[in-house]
Protein backbone atom coordinates (compact mmCIF):
# COMPACT_ATOMS: atom_id res chain seq x y z
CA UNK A 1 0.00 0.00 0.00
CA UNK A 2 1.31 3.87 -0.90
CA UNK A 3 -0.03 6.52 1.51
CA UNK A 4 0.62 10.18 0.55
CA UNK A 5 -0.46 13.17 2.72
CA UNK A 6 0.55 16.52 2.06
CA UNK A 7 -1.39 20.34 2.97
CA UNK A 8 -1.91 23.11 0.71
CA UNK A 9 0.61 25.21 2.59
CA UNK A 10 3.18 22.49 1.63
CA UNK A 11 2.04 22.47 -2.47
CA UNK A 12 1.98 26.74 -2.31
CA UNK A 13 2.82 28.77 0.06
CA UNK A 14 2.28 32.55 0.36
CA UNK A 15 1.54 33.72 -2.62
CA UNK A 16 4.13 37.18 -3.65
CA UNK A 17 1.79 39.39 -5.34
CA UNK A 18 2.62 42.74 -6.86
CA UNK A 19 2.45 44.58 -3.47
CA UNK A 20 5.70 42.45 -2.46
CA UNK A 21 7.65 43.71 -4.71
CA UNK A 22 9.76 46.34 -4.93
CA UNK A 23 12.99 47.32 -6.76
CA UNK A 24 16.22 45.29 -5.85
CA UNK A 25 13.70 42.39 -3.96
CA UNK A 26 14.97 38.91 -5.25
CA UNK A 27 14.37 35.49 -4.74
CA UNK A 28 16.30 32.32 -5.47
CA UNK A 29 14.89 28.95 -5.55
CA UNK A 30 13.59 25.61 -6.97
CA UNK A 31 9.87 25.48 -8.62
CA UNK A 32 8.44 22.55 -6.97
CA UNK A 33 4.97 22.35 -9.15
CA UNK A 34 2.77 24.38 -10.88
CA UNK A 35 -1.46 24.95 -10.65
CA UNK A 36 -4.30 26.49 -12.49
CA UNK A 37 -5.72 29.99 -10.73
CA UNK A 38 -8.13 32.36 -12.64
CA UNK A 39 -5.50 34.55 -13.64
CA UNK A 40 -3.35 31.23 -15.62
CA UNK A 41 -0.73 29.38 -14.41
CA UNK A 42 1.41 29.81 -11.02
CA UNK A 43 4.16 28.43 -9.63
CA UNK A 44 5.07 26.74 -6.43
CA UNK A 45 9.11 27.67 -5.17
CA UNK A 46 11.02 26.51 -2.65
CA UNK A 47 13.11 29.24 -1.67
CA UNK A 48 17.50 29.10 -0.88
CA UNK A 49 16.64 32.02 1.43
CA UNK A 50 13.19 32.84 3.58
CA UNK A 51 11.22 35.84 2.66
CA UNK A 52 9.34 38.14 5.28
CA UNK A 53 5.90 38.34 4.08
CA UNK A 54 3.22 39.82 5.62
CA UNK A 55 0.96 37.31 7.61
CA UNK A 56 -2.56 36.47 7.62
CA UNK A 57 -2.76 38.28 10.67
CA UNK A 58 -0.92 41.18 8.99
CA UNK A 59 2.38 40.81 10.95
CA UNK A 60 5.55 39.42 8.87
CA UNK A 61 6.24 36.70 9.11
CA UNK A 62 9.32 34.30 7.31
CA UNK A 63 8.40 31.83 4.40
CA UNK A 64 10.38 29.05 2.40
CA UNK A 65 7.58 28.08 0.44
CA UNK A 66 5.84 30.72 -1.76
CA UNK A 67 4.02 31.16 -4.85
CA UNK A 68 4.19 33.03 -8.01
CA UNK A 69 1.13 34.80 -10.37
CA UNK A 70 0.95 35.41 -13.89
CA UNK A 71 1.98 38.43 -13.19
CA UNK A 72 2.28 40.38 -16.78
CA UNK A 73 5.94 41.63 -16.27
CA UNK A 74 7.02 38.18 -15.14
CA UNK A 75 5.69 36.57 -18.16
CA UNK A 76 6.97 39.31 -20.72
CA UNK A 77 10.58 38.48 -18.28
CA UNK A 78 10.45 34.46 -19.06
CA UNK A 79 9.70 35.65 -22.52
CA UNK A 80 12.37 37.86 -22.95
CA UNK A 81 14.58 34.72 -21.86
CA UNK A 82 13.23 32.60 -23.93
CA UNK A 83 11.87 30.20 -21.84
CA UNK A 84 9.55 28.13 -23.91
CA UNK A 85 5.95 29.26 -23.78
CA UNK A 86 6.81 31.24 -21.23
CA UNK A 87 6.15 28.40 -18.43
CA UNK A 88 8.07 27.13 -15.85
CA UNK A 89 8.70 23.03 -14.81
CA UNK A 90 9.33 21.52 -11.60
CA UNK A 91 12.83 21.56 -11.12
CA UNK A 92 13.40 24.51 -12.65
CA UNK A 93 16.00 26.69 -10.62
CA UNK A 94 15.01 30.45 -11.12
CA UNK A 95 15.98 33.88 -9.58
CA UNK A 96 13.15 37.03 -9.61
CA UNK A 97 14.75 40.22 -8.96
CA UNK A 98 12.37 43.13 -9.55
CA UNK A 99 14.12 45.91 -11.57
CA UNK A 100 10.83 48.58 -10.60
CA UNK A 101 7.31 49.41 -11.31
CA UNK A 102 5.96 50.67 -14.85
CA UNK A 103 2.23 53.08 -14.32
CA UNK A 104 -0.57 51.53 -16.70
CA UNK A 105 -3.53 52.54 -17.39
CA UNK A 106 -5.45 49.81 -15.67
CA UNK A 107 -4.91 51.38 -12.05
CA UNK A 108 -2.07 48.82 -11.11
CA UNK A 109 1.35 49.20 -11.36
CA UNK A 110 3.19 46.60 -14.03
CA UNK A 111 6.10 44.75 -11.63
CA UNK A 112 9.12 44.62 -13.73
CA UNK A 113 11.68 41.43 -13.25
CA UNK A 114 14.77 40.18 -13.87
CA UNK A 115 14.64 36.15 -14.31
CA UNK A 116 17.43 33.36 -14.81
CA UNK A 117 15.73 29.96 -15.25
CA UNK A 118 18.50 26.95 -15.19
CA UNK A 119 16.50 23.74 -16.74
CA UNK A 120 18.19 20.24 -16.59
């Protein structure tokens, strides 16, 4: 018999939306898995280095595990490397530095990146 168990904190983590960011903020780490949101594909990464994050309670708090949107600017970044159809696999080893903020006319900021995706 195989038994599995696993929680959803374990296949996600917090997820680093576009009010993380901020120029110079970089991560390092290995995508463990992707899944299906409304907004497209995300990514699960264990991170080299913990991230302060703010908390459900809305005090920081320090997470390995994290996720990642389709944010536009990281898509046009993976793009812009060529990584094919701009997706990510598990086991990919990436780094996401933001390089700033671009106004739109949709009321959000676009979050710029930086991105280095090692495949096997």
């Amino acid at each position: 018999m195989m038994r599995f168990q696993g929680t959803t904190e374990q296949a996600g983590g917090t997820f680093l939306g576009a009010d993380f960011w901020e120029k110079g903020v970089k991560i390092a780490g290995v995508v463990s898995g992707t899944f299906e949101t409304s907004n497209g594909t995300s990514y699960s990464v264990m991170l080299r280095e913990p991230v302060k994050v703010k908390g459900a309670n809305g005090k920081p708090t320090e997470e390995k595990s994290v996720s990642i949107g389709s944010m536009k600017g990281f898509l046009m970044a993976l793009r812009a490397a060529g990584v094919p159809n701009q997706e990510l696999l598990a086991g990919d080893v990436i780094v996401l530095e933001c390089t700033g903020k671009t106004p739109t006319n949709k009321g959000n900021d676009q979050v710029n990146f930086k991105v280095l995706v090692d495949r096997q």
